[in-house]
C-alpha atoms as a PDB file:
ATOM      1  CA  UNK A   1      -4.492  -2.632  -1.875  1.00  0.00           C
ATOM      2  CA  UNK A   2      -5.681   1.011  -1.644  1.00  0.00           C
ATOM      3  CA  UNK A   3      -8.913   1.703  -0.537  1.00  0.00           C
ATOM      4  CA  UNK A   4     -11.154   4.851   0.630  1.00  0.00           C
ATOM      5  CA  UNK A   5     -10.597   5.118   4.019  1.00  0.00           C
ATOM      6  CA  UNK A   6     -14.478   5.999   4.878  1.00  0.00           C
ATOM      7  CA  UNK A   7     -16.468   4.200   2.466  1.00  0.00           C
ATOM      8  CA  UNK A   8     -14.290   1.036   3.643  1.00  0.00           C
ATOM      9  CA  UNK A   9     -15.292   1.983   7.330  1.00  0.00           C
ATOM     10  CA  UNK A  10     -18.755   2.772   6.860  1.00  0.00           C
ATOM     11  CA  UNK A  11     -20.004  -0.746   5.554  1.00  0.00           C
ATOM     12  CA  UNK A  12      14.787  10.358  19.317  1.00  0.00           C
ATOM     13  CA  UNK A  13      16.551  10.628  15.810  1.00  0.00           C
ATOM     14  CA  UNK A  14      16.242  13.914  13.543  1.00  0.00           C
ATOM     15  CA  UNK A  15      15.017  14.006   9.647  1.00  0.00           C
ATOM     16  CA  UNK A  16      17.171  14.439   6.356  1.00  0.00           C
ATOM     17  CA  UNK A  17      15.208  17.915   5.155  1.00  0.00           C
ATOM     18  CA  UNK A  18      15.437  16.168   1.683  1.00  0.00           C
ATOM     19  CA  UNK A  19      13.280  13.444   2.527  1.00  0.00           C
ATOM     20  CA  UNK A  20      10.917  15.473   5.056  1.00  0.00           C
ATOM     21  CA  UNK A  21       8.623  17.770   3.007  1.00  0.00           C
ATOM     22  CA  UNK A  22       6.429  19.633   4.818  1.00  0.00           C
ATOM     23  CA  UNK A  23       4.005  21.645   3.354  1.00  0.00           C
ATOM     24  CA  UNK A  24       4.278  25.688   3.573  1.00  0.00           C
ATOM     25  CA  UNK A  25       0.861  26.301   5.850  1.00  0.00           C
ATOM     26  CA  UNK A  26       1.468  23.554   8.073  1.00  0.00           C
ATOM     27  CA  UNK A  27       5.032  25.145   8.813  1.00  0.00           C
ATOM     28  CA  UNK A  28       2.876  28.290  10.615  1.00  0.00           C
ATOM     29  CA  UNK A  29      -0.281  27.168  11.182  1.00  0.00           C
ATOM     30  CA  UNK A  30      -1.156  25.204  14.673  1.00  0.00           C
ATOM     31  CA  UNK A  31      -4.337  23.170  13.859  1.00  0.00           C
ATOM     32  CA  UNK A  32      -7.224  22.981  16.561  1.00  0.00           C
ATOM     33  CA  UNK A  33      -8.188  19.445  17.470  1.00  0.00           C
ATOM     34  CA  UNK A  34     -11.446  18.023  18.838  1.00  0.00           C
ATOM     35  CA  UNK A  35      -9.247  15.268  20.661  1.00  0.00           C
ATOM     36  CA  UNK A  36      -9.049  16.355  24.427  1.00  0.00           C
ATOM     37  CA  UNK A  37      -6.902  14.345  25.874  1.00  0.00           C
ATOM     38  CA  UNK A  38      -4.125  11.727  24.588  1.00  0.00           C
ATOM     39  CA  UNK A  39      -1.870  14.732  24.097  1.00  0.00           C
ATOM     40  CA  UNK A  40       0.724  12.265  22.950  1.00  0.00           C
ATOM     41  CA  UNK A  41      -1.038  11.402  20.304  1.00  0.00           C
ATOM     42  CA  UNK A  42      -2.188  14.666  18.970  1.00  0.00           C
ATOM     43  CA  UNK A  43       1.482  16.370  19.013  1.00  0.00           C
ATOM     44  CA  UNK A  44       2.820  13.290  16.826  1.00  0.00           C
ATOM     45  CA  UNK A  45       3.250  11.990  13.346  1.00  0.00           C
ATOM     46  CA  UNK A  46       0.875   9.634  11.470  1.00  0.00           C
ATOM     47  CA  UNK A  47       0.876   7.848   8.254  1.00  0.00           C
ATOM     48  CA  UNK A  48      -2.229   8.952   7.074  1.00  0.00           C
ATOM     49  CA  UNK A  49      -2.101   7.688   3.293  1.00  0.00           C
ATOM     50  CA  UNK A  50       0.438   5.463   0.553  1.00  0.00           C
ATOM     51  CA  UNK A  51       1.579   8.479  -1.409  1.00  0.00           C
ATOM     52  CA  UNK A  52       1.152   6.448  -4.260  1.00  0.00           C
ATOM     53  CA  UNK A  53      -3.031   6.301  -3.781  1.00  0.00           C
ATOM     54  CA  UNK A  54      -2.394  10.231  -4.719  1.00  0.00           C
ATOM     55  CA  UNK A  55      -3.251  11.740  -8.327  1.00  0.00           C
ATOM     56  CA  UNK A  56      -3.517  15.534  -9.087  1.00  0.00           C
ATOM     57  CA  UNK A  57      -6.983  15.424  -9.649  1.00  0.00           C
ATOM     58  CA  UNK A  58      -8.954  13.785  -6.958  1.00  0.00           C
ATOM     59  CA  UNK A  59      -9.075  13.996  -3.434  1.00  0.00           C
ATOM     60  CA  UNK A  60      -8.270  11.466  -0.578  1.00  0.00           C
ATOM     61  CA  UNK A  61     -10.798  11.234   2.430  1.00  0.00           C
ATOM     62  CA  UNK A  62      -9.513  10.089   5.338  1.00  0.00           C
ATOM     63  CA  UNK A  63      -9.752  10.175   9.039  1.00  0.00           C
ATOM     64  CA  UNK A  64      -7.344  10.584  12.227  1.00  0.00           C
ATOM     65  CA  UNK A  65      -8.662  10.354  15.367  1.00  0.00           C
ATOM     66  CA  UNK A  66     -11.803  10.941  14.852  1.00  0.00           C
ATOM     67  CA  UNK A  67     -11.631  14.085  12.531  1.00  0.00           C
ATOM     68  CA  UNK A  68     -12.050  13.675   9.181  1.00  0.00           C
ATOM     69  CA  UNK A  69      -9.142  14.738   6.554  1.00  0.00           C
ATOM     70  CA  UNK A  70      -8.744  15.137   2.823  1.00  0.00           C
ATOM     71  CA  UNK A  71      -5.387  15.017   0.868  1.00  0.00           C
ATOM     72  CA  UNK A  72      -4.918  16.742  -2.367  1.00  0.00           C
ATOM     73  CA  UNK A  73      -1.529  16.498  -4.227  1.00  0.00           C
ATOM     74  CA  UNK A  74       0.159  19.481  -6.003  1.00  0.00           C
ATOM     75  CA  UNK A  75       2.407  17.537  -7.943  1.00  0.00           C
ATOM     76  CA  UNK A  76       6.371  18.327  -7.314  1.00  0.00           C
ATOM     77  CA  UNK A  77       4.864  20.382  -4.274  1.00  0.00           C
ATOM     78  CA  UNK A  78       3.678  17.045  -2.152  1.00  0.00           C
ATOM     79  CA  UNK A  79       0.687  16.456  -0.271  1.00  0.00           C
ATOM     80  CA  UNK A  80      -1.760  18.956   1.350  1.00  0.00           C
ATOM     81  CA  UNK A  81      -3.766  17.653   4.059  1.00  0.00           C
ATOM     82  CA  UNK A  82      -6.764  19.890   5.616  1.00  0.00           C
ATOM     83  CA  UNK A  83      -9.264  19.284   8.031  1.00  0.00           C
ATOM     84  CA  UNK A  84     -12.504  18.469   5.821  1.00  0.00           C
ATOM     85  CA  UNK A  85     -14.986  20.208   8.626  1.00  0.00           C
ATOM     86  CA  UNK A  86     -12.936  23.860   8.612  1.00  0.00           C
ATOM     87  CA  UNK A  87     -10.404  23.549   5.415  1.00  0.00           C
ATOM     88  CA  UNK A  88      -7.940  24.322   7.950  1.00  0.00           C
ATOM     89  CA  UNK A  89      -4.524  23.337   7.087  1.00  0.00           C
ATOM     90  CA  UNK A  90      -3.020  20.219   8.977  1.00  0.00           C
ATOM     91  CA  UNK A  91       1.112  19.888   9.176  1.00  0.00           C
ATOM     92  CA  UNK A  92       1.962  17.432   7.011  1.00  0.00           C
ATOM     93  CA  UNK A  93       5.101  15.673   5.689  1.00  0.00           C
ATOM     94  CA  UNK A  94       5.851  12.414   3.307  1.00  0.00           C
ATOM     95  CA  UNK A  95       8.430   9.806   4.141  1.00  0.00           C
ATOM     96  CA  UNK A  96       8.674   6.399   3.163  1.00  0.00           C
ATOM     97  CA  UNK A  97       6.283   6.602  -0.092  1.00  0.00           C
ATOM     98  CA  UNK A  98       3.488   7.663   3.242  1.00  0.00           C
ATOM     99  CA  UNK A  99       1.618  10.941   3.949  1.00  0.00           C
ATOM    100  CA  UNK A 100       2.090  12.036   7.608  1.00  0.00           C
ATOM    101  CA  UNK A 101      -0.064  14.333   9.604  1.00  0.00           C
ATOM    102  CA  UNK A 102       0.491  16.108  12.777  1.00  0.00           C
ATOM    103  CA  UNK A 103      -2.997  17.351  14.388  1.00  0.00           C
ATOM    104  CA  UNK A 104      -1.072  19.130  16.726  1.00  0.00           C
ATOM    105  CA  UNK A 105       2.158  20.941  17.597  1.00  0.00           C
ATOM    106  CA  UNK A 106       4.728  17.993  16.744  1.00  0.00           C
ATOM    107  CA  UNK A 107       6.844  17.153  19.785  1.00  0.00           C
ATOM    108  CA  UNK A 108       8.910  14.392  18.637  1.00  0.00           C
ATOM    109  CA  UNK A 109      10.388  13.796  14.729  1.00  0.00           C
ATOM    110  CA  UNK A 110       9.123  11.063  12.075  1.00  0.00           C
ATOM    111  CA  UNK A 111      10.334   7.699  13.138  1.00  0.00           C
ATOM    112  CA  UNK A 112      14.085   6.929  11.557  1.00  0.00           C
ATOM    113  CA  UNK A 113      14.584   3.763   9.653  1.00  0.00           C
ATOM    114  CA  UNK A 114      17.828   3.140   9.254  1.00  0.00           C
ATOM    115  CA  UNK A 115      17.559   0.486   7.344  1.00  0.00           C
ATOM    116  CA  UNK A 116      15.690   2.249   4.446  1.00  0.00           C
ATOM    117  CA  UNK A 117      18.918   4.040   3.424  1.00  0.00           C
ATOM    118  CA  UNK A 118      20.722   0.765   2.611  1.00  0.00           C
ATOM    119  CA  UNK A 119      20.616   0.578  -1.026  1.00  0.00           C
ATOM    120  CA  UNK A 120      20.653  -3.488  -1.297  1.00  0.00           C
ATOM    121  CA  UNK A 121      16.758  -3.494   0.153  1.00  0.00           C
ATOM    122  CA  UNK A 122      13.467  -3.041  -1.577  1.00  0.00           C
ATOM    123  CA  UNK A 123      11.544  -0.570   0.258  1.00  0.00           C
ATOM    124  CA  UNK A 124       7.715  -1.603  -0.328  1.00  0.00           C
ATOM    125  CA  UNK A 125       4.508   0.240   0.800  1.00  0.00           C
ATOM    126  CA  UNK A 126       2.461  -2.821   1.812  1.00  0.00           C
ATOM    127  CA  UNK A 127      -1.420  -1.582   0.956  1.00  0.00           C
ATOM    128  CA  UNK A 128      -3.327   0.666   3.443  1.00  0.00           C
ATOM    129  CA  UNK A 129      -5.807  -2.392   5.201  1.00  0.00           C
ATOM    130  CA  UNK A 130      -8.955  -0.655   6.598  1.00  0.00           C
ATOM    131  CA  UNK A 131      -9.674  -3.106  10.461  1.00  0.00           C
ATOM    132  CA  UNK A 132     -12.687  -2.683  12.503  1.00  0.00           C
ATOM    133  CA  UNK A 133     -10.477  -2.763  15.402  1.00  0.00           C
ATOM    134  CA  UNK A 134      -8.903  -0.120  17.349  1.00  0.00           C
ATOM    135  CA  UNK A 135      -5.487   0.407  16.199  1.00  0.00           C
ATOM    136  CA  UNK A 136      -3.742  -0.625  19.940  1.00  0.00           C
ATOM    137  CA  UNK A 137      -5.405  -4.172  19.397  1.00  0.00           C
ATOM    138  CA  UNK A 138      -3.631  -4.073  16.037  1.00  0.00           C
ATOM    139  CA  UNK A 139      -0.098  -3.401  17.198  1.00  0.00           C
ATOM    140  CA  UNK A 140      -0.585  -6.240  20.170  1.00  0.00           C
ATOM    141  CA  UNK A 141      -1.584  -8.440  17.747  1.00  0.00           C
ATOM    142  CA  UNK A 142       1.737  -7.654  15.803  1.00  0.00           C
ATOM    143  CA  UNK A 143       3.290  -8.612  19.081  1.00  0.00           C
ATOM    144  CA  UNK A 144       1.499 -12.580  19.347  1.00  0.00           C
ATOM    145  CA  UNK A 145       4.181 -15.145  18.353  1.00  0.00           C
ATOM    146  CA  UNK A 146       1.934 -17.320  19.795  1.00  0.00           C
ATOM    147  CA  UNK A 147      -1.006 -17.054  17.285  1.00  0.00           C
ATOM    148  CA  UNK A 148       1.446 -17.959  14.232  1.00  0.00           C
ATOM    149  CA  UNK A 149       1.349 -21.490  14.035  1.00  0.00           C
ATOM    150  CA  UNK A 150      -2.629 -21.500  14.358  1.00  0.00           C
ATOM    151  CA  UNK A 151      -3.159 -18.384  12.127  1.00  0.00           C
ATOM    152  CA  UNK A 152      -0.476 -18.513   9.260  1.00  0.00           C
ATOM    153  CA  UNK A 153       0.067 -22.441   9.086  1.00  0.00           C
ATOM    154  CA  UNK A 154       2.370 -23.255   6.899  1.00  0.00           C
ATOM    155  CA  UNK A 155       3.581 -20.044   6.602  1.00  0.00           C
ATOM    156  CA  UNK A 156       4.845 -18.138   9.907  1.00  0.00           C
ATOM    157  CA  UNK A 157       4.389 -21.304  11.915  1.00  0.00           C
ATOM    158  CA  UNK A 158       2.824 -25.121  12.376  1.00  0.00           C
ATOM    159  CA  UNK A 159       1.852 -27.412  14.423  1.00  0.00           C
ATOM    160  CA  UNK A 160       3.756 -29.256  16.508  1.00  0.00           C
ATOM    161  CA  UNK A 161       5.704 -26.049  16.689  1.00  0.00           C
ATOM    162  CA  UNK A 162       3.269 -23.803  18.480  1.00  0.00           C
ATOM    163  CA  UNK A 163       5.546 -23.401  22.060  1.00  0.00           C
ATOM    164  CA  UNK A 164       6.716 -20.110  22.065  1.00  0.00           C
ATOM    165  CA  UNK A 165       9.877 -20.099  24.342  1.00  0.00           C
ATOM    166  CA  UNK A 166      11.009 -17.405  26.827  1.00  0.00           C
ATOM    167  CA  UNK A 167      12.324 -13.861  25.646  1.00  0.00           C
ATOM    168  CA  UNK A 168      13.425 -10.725  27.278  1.00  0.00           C
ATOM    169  CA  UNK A 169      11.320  -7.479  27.340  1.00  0.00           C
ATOM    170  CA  UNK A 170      12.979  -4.429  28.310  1.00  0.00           C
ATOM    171  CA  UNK A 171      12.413  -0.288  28.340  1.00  0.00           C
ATOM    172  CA  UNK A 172      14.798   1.358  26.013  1.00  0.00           C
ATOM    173  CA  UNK A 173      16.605   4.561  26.740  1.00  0.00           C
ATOM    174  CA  UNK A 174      14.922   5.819  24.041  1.00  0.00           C
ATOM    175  CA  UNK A 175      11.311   4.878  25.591  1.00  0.00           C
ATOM    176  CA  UNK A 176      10.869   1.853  23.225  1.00  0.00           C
ATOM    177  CA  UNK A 177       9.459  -1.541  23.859  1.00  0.00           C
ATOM    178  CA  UNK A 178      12.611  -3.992  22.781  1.00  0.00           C
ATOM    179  CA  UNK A 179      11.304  -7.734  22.832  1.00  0.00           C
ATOM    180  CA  UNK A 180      14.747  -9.872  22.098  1.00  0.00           C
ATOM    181  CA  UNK A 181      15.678 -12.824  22.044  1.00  0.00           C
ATOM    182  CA  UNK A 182      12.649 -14.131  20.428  1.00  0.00           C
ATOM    183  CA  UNK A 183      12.689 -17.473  18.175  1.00  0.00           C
ATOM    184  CA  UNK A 184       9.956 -18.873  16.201  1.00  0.00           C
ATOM    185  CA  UNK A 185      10.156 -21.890  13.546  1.00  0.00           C
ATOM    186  CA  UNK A 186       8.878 -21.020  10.518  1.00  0.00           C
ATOM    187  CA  UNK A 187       8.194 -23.114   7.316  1.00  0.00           C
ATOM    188  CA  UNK A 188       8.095 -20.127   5.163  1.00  0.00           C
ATOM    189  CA  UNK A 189       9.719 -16.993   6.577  1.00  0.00           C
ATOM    190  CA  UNK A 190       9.840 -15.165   3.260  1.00  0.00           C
ATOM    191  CA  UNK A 191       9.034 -15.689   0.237  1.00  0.00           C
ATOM    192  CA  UNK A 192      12.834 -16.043  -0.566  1.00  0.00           C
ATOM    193  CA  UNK A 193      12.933 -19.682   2.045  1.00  0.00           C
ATOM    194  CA  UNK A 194      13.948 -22.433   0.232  1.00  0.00           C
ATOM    195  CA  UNK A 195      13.290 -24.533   3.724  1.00  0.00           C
ATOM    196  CA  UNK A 196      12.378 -23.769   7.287  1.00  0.00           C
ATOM    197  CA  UNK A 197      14.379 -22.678  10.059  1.00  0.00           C
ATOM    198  CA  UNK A 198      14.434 -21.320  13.004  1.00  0.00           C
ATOM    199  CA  UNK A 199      14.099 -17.527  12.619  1.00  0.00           C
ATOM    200  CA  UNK A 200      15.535 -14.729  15.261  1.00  0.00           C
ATOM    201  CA  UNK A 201      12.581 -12.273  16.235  1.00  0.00           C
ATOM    202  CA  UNK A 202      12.845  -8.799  17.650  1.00  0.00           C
ATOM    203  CA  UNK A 203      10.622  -6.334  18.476  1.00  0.00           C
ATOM    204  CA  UNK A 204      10.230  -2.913  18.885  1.00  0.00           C
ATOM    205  CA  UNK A 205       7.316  -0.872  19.695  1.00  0.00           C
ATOM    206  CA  UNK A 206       8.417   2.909  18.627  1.00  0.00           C
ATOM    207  CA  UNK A 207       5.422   4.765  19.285  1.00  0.00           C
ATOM    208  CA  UNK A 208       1.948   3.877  20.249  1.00  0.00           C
ATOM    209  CA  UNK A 209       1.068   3.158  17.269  1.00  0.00           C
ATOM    210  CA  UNK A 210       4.142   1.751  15.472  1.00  0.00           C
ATOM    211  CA  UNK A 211       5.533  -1.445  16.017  1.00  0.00           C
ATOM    212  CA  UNK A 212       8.563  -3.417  13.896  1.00  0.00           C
ATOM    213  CA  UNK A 213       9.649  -6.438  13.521  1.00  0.00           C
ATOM    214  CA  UNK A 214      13.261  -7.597  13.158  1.00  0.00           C
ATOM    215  CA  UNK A 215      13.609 -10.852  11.627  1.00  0.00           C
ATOM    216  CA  UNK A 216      16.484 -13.631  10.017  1.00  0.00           C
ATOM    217  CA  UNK A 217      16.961 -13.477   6.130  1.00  0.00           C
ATOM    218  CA  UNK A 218      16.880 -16.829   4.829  1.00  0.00           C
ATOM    219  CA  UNK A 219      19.841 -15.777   2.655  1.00  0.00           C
ATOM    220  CA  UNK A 220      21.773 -13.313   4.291  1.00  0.00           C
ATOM    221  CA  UNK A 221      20.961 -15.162   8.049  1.00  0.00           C
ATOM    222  CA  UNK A 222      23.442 -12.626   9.828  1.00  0.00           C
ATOM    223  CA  UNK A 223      21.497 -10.027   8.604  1.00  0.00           C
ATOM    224  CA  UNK A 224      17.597  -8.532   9.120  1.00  0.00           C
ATOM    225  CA  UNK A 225      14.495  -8.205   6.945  1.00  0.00           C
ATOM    226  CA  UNK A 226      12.416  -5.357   8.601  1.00  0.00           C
ATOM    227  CA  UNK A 227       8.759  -4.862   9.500  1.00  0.00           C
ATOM    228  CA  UNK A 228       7.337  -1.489  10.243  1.00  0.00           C
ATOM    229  CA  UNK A 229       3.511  -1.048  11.079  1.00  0.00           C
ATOM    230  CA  UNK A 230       1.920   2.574  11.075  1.00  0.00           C
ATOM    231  CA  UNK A 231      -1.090   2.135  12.283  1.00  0.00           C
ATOM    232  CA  UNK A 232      -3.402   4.876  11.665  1.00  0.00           C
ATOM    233  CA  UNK A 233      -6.139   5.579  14.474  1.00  0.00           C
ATOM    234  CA  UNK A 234      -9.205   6.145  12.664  1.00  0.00           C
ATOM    235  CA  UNK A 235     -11.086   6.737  15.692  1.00  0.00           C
ATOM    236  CA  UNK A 236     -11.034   4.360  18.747  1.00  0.00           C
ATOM    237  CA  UNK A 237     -12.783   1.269  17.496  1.00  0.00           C
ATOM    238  CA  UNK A 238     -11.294   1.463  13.825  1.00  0.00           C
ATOM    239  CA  UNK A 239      -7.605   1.642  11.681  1.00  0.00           C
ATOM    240  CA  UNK A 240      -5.824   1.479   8.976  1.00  0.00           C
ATOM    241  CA  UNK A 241      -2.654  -1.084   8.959  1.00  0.00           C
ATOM    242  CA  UNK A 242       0.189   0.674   6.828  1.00  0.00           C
ATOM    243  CA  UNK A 243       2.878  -2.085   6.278  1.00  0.00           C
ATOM    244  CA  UNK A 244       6.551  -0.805   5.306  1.00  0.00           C
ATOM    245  CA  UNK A 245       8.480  -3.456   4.204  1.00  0.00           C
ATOM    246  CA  UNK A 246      12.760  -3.041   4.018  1.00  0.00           C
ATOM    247  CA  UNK A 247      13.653  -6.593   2.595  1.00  0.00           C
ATOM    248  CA  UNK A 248      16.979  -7.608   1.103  1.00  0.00           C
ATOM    249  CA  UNK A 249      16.798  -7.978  -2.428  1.00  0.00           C
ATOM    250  CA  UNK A 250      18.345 -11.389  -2.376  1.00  0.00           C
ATOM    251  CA  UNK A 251      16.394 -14.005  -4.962  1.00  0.00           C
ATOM    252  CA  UNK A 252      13.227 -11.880  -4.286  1.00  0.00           C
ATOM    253  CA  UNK A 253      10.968  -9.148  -6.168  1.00  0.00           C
ATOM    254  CA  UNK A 254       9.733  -6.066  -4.365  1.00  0.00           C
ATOM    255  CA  UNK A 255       5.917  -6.875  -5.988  1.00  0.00           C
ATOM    256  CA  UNK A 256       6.308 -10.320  -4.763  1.00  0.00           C
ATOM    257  CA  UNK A 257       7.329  -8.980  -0.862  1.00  0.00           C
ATOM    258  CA  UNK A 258       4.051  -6.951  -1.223  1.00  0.00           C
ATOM    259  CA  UNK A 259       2.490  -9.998  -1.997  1.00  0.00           C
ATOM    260  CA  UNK A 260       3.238 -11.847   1.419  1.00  0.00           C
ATOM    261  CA  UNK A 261       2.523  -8.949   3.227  1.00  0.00           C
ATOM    262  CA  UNK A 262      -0.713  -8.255   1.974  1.00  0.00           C
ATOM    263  CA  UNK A 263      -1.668 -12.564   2.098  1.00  0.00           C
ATOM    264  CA  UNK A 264      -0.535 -12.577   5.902  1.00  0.00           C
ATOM    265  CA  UNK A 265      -2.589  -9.447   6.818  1.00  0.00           C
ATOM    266  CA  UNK A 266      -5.445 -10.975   5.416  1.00  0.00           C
ATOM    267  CA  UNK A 267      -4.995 -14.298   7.935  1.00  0.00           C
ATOM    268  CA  UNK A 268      -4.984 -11.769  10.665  1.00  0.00           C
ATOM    269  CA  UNK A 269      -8.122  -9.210   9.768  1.00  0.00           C
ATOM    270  CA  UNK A 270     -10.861 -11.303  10.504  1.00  0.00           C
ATOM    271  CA  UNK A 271      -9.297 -12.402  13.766  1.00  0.00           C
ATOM    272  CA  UNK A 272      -8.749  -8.515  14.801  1.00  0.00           C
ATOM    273  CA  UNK A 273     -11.869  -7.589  13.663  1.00  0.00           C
ATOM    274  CA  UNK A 274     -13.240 -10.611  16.147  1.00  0.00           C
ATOM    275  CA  UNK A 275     -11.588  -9.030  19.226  1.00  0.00           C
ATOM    276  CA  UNK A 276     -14.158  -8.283  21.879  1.00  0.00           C
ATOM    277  CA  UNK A 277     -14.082  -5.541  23.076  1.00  0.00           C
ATOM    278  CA  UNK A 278     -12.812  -4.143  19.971  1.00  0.00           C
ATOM    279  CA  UNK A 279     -10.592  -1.760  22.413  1.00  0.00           C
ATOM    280  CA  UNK A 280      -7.742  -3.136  24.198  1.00  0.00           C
ATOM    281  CA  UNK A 281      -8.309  -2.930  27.923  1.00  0.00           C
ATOM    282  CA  UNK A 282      -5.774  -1.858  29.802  1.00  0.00           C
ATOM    283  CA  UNK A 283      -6.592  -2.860  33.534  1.00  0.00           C
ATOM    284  CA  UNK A 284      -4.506  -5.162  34.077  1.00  0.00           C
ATOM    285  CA  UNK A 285      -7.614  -7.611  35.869  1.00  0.00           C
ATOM    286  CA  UNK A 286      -9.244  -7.149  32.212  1.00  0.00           C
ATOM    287  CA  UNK A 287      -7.634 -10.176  30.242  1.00  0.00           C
ATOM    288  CA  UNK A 288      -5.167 -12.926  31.984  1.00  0.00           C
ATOM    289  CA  UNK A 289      -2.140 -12.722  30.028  1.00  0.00           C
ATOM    290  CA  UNK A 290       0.377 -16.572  29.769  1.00  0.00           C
ATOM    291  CA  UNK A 291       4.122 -16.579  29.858  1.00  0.00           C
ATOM    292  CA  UNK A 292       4.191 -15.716  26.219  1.00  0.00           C
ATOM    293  CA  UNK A 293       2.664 -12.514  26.503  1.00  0.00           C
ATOM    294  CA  UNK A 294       4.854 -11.076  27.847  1.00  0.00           C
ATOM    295  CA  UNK A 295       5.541  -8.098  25.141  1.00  0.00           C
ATOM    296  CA  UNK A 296       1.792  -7.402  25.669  1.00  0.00           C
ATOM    297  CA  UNK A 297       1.895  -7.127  29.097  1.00  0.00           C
ATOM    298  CA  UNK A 298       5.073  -4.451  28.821  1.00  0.00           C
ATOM    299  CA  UNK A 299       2.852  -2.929  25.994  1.00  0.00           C
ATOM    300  CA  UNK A 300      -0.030  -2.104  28.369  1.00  0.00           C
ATOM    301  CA  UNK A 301       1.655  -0.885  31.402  1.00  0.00           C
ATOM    302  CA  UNK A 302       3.794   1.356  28.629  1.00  0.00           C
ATOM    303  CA  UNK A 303       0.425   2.825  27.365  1.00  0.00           C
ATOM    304  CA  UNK A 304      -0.949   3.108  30.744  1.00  0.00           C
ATOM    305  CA  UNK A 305       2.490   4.963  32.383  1.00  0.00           C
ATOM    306  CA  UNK A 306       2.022   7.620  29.076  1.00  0.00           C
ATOM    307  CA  UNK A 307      -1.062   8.301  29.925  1.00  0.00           C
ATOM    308  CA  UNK A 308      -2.712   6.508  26.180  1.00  0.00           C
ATOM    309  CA  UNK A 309      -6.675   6.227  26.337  1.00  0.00           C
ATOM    310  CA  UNK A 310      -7.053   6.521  22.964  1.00  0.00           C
ATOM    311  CA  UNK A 311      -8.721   3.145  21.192  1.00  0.00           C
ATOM    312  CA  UNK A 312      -8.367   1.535  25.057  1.00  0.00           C
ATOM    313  CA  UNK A 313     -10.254   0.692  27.844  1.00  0.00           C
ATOM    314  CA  UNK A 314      -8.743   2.701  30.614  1.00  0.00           C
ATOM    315  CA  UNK A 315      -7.570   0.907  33.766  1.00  0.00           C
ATOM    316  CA  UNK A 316      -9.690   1.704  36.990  1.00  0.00           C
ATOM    317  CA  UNK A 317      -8.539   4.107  39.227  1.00  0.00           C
END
């Protein structure tokens, strides 16, 4: 599903230079921002479109933190983003079949997926979803095992299956939220299940606003289909979900993985788009978290401790 970002709105690992294309302004150019704060935000990559959404003769509005953007392709030359208020140039790279953009000086390299260089997976863009949600609600809804049974019955879970048992949360050495440890019954884990099983979960939260999910093949059980979510902060009470989907190829299509992807993010839009407030508070008096939130919990003290106001409720002082 590609859609026009505004219209739909308005009603530590280094890069392989051959897949990192950046364009030649944004190489010696430092954009201005409006953004004032959230400094780790503004000096990082963002998925900002599906490169495929591009043509050579239109233009793609969009917006990132509040400022709008448009993206024009050159054809063998790749995307060029620029700020739609100045024409400025904004750094920008592709990776993954995504456009990134950088509104500031970027501190920190495009996330690495390793698992996108292993040639027996289907690497699928899954559709750029517009939510009337801020983006952090979106990536702490990625985190809920426990709405899967209730939200994607039949599916991702069912009732009387709706427990969700104790798992470990930890801080990385790389500064990553790593939920393990996680198990969840599932009728239909993938479009490849011939039955349901109990599948292995884990979790990572990369960035602020990228989360993936780890989870059990139902062919290859030793082995893991992946889950990435870019979510793009449109401004703080809006986003755009960018799924990236690394599946093994086993018994399954790569239009058919799409598929799933796109029929379980529409389950969870109308629920996000229900959140009140539509930012995610992050005092922790705000919301009473239960036993199996505990990946949210980690996820708000780890936005608090960095300093992330951006599409939250700030704590009270």
């Amino acid at each position: 599903m590609q859609i026009d970002i505004q219209s739909e709105l308005a009603n530590d690992h280094r890069d392989d230079p051959a897949q990192l294309r950046r364009t030649p302004a944004g190489k010696e150019v430092a954009v201005s921002t409006a953004a004032g704060r959230d400094e780790i935000l503004v000096n990082d990559w963002h998925v900002i479109a599906d490169a495929s959404s591009l043509s050579d003769d239109a233009l793609l509005a969009t917006r990132l933190m509040g400022i709008d953007l448009v993206v024009s392709c050159l054809g063998g030359d790749g995307a060029i983003v620029k700020r739609a208020d100045s024409g400025e140039p904004v750094r920008s790279a592709e990776r993954y079949g995504f456009v990134w953009a950088c509104l500031g000086e970027p501190r920190r390299t495009i996330i690495d997926i390793p698992e996108a260089a292993e040639a027996d997976r289907h690497l699928v863009t899954g559709g750029s979803i517009a939510v009337k949600v801020s983006g952090l609600r979106a990536v702490e809804n990625f985190l809920d095992m426990g709405h899967l049974p209730f939200v994607h019955t039949g599916l991702l879970g069912e009732e009387p299956h709706t427990e969700v048992a104790p798992y470990k949360v930890a801080i990385t050495t790389a500064d990553e939220i790593l939920a393990t440890e996680c198990k969840v019954y599932q009728p239909l884990a993938s479009p490849s299940a011939k039955e349901g099983f109990i599948v292995d979960y884990i979790f990572k939260v990369m960035r602020p606003y990228t989360v993936a999910l780890y989870k059990s093949n139902p062919v290859q059980k030793e082995r893991l289909d992946v889950i990435v979510l870019f979510v793009q902060p449109v401004d703080e009470e809006n986003c755009v979900a960018h799924p990236f989907l690394c599946y093994l190829k086993d018994n399954i299509e790569a239009a058919t993985v799409r598929w799933f992807m796109q029929l379980i993010f529409a389950q969870d839009k109308p629920i996000l788009e229900n959140q009140v407030p539509k930012r995610l508070p992050l005092d922790p008096a705000a919301e009473t978290p239960i036993r199996a939130d505990a990946s949210s919990v980690y996820y708000r003290r780890w936005l608090r401790s960095r300093d992330v106001t951006y599409g939250a409720i700030p704590a009270r002082a």
